[in-house]
C-alpha atoms as a PDB file:
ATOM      1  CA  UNK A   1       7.188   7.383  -4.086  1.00  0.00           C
ATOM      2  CA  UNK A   2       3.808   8.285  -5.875  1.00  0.00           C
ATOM      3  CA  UNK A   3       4.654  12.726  -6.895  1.00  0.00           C
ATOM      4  CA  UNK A   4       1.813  15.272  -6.903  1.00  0.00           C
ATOM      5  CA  UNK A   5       2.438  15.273 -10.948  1.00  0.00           C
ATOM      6  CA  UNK A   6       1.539  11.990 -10.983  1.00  0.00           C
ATOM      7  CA  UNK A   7      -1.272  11.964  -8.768  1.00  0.00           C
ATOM      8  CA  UNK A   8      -2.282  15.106 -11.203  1.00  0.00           C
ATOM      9  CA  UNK A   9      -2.066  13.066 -14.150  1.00  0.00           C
ATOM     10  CA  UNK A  10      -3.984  10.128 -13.122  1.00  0.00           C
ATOM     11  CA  UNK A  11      -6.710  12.087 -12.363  1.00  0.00           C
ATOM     12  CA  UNK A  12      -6.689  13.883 -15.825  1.00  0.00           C
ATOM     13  CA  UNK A  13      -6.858  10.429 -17.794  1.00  0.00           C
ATOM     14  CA  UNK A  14      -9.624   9.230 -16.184  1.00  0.00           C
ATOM     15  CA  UNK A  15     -11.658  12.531 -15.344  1.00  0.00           C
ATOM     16  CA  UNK A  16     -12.408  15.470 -17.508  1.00  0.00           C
ATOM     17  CA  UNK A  17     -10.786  18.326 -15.702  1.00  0.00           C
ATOM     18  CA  UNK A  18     -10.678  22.165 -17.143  1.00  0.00           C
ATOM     19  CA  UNK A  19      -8.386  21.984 -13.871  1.00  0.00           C
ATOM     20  CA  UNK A  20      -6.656  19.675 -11.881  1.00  0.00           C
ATOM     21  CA  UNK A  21      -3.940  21.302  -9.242  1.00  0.00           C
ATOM     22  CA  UNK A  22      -2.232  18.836  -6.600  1.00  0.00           C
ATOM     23  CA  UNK A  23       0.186  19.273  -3.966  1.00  0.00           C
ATOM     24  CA  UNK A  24       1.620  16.685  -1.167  1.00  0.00           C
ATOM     25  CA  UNK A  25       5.042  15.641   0.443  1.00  0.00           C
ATOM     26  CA  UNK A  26       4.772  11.988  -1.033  1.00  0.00           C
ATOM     27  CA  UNK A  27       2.057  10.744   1.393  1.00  0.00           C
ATOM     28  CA  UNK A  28      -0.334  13.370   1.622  1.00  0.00           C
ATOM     29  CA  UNK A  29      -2.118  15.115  -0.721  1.00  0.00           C
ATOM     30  CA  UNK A  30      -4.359  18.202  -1.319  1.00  0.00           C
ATOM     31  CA  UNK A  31      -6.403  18.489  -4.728  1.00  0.00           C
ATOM     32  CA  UNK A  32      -8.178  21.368  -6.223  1.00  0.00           C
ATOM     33  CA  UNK A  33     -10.483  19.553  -9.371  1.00  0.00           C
ATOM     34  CA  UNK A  34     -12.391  21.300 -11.837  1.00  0.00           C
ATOM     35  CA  UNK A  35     -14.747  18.830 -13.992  1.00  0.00           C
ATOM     36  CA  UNK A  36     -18.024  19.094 -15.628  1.00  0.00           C
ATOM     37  CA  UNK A  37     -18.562  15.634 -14.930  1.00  0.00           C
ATOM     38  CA  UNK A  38     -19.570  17.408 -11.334  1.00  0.00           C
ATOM     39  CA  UNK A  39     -22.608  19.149 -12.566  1.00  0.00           C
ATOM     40  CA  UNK A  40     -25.701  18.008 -10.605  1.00  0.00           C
ATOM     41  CA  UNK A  41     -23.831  15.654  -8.168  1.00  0.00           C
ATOM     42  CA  UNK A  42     -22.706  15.980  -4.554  1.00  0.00           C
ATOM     43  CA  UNK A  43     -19.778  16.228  -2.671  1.00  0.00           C
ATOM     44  CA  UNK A  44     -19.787  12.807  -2.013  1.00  0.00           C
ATOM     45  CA  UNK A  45     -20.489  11.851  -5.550  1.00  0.00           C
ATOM     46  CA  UNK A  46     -17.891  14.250  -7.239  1.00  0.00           C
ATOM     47  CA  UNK A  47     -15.077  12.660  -4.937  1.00  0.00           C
ATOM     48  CA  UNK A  48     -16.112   9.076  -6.075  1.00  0.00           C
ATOM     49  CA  UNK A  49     -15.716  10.401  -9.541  1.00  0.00           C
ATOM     50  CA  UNK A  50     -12.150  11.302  -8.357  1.00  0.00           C
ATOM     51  CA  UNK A  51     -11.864   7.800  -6.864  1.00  0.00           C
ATOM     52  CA  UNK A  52     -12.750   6.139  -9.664  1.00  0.00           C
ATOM     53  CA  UNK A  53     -10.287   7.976 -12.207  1.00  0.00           C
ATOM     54  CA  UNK A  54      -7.424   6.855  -9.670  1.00  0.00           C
ATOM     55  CA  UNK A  55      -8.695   3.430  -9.193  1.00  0.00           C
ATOM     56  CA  UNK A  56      -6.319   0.880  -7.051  1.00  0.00           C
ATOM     57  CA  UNK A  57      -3.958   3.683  -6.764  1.00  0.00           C
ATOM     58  CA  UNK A  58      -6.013   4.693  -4.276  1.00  0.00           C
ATOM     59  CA  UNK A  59      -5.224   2.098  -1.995  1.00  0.00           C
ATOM     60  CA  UNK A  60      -1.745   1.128  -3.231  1.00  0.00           C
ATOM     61  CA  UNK A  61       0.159   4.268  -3.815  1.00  0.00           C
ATOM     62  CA  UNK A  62      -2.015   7.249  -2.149  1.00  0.00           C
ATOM     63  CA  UNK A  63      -2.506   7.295   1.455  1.00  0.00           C
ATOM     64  CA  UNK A  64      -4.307  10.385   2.192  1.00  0.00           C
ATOM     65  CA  UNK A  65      -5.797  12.723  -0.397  1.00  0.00           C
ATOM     66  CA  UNK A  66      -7.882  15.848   0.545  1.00  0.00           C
ATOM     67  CA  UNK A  67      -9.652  17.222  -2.804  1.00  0.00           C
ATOM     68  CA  UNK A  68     -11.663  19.996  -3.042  1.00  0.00           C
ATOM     69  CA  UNK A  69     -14.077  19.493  -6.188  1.00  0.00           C
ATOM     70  CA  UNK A  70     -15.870  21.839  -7.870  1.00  0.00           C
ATOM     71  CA  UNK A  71     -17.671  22.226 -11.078  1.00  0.00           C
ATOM     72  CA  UNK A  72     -16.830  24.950 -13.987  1.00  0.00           C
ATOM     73  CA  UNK A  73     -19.024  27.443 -12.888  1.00  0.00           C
ATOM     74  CA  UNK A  74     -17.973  26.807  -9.427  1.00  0.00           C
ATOM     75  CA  UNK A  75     -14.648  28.022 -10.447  1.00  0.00           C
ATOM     76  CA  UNK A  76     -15.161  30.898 -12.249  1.00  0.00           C
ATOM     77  CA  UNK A  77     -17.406  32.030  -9.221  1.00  0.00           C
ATOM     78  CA  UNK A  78     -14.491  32.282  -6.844  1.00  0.00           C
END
């Protein structure tokens, strides 16, 4: 069973986060992403950014993952 720590460190390797929080009960998720790598994209293109950096994990070992993405300045806004 995939751990929000892991889910948490896949996402670092493959996606520079300033902060990467994730909770879950082993099937479902919840992410809260911080990444420049957002800067001038959408919604839609931050979470494929997110997607990417898990790759087939994605499919294989996470079954539902809510993420809220949101870029540096984003962050320090809230």
């Amino acid at each position: 069973m995939v751990r929000p720590e892991d889910i948490q460190t896949y996402i670092a390797r493959g996606l520079a986060c300033e902060h990467c929080e994730v909770a879950g009960d082993g099937h479902h998720f919840e992410a809260v992403i911080v990444s420049p790598e957002f800067r001038g994209k959408n919604r839609v293109q931050q979470h494929q950014l997110v997607y990417r950096a898990l790759g087939d994990r994605m499919r294989e070992e996470i079954h539902a993952l809510s993420m809220q993405t949101l870029t540096p300045e984003e962050w320090a806004a809230r």
